[in-house]
Structures are given as structure tokens and as C-alpha cells.
Protein backbone atom coordinates (compact mmCIF):
# COMPACT_ATOMS: atom_id res chain seq x y z
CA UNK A 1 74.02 114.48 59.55
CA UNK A 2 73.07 113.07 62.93
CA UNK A 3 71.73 109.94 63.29
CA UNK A 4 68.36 110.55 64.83
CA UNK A 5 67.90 106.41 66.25
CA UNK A 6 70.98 105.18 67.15
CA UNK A 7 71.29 101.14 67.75
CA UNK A 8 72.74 100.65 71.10
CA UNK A 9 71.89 97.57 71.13
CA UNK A 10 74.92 95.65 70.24
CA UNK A 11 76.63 98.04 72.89
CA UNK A 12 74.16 97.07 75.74
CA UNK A 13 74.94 92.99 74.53
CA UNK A 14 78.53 93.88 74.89
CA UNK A 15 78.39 95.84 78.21
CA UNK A 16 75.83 92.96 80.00
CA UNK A 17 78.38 90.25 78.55
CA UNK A 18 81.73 92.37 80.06
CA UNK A 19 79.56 92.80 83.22
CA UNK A 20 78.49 88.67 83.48
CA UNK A 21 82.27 87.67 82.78
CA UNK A 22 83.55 90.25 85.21
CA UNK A 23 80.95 88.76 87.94
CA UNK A 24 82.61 85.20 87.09
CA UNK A 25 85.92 86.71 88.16
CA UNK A 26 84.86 87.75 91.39
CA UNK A 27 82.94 84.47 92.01
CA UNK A 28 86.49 82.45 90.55
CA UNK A 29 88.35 84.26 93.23
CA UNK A 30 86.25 83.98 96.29
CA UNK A 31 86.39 80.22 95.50
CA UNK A 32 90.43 80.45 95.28
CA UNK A 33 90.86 82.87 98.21
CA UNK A 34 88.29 80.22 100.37
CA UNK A 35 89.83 77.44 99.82
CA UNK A 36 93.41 79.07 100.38
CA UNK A 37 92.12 80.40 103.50
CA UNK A 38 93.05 83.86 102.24
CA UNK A 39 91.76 87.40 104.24
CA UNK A 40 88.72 88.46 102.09
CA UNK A 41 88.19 91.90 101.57
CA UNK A 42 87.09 94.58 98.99
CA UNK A 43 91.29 95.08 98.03
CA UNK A 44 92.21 91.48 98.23
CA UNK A 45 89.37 90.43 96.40
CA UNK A 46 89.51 92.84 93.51
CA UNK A 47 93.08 92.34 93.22
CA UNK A 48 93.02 88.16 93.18
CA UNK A 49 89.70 88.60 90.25
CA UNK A 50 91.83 91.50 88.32
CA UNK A 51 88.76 93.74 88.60
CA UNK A 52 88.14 97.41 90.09
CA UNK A 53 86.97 97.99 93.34
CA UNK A 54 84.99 99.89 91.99
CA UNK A 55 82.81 97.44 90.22
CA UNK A 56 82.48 95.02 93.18
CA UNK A 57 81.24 98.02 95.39
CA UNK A 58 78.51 99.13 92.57
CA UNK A 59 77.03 95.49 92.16
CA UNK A 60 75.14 94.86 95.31
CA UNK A 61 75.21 90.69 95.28
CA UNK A 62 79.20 90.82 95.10
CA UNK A 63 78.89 94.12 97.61
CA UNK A 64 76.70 91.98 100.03
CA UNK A 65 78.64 88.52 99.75
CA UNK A 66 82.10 89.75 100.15
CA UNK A 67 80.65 91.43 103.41
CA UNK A 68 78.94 88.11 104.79
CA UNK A 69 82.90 86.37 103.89
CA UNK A 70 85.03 89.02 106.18
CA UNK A 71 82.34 89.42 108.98
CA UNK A 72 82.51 85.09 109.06
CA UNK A 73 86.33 85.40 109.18
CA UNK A 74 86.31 88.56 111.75
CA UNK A 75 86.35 85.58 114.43
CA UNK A 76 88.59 83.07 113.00
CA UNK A 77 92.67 83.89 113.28
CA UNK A 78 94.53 85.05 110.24
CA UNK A 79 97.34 82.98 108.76
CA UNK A 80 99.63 85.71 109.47
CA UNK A 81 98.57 86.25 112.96
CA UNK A 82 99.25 82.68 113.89
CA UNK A 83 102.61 82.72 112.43
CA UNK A 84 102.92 85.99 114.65
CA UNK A 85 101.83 83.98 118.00
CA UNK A 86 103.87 81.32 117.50
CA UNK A 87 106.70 83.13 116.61
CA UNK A 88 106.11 84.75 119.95
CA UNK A 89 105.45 81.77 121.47
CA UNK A 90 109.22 80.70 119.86
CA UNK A 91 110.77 83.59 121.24
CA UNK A 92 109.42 82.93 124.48
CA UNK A 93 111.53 79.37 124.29
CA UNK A 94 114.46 80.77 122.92
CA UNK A 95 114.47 83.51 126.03
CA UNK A 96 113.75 80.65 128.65
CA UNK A 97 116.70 78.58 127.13
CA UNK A 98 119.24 81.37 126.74
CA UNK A 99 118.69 82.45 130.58
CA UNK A 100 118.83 79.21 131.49
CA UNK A 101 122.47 79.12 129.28
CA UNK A 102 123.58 81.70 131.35
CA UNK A 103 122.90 80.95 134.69
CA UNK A 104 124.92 77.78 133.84
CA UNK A 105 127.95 79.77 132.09
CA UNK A 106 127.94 82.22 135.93
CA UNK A 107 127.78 79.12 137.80
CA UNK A 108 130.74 77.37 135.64
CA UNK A 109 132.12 80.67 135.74
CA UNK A 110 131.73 81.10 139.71
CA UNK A 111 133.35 77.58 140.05
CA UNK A 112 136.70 78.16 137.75
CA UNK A 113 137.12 81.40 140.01
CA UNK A 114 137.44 79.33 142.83
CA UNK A 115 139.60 76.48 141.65
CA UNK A 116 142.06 79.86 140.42
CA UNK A 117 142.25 80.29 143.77
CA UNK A 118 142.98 77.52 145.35
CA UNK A 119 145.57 77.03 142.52
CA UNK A 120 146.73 80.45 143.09
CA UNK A 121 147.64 79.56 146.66
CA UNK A 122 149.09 76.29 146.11
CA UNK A 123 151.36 78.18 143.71
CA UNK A 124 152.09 80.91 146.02
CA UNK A 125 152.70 78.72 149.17
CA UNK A 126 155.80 77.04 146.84
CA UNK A 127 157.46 79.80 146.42
């Protein structure tokens, strides 16, 4: 026999309740990734929250927030890509001494040449 009224209703408490503690998440995890100056988008977000994608992209507060959050950091530079300039910046250094290295080791070179020489011919004239 089929029930003719089903009672959702402890269903639709459950599902609203799921929904509200899944929102919570997402709102946990902005807070974290803020204050850890962490890159927010849709994948980071739903992955620091443990929630779907899906689910942020179907509620339209979480939708619209997590937009505002990664337009505001579009401007400001990522942790990663200031490690990147100053590890260019580094590398720069590192060149500028290790020419500098060189040059010296020619010169030293250049010189050691020359006293060969001159010891060389000293040698050569006792003979």
C-alpha cells in the first residue's frame, strides 16, 4: 500500500540543518584562509571547509562573498609570487657575485701567467 501523505518533514529539518552547518564551514574557512592570507577561490575554499563546489556555487550569499574575497585580493601579491620575486631578486645577487668571482679568478689567473714567465726565463737564462 502506498502511503498517500508522506511526512517530509523531519527530512526538510534534517536537510535545512545539513545545509546551516555546511554554511558554517564555509564561513569557518574564509575566516582561516583570511587571516592566513591564503588565495581564496571556489577550489581552495571548498577544499579548506571540506564541502563541494558544488554547494558553494548553488548558494548565492557564499557564491557572491567568495567573489567580493578574490576580486579584493586580484590586486594584492600572492605569497607564492613574492617568494618567486625575491627568489629572482636572489638570483640576481648570486649572478652579480659569481661574475664578479670570476673576473677576479682571470685577473689572478692573467697575473700567475706572467710571473710563469718571468720565472720561466730566469730559469732558462741559467742554463
Amino acid at each position: 500500500m502506498a502511503n498517500n501523505n508522506p511526512n517530509y518533514s523531519g527530512l526538510l529539518v534534517h536537510a535545512k540543518a545539513k545545509t546551516e552547518m555546511s554554511i558554517k564551514k564555509v564561513e569557518e574557512a574564509l575566516r582561516t584562509m583570511i587571516k592566513k592570507q591564503m588565495k581564496i577561490n571556489f577550489n581552495t575554499v571548498s577544499e579548506e571547509a571540506k564541502i563541494s563546489k558544488g554547494f558553494i556555487y548553488k548558494n548565492k550569499d557564499l557564491r557572491e562573498r567568495i567573489e567580493t574575497l578574490r576580486k579584493q585580493q586580484m590586486g594584492l601579491s600572492s605569497p607564492k609570487q613574492v617568494k618567486r620575486n625575491m627568489s629572482d631578486a636572489s638570483k640576481d645577487v648570486i649572478i652579480a657575485s659569481l661574475r664578479k668571482r670570476v673576473s677576479d679568478l682571470e685577473k689572478e689567473n692573467k697575473q700567475l701567467k706572467e710571473q710563469m714567465k718571468v720565472h720561466f726565463g730566469k730559469l732558462y737564462d741559467e742554463i
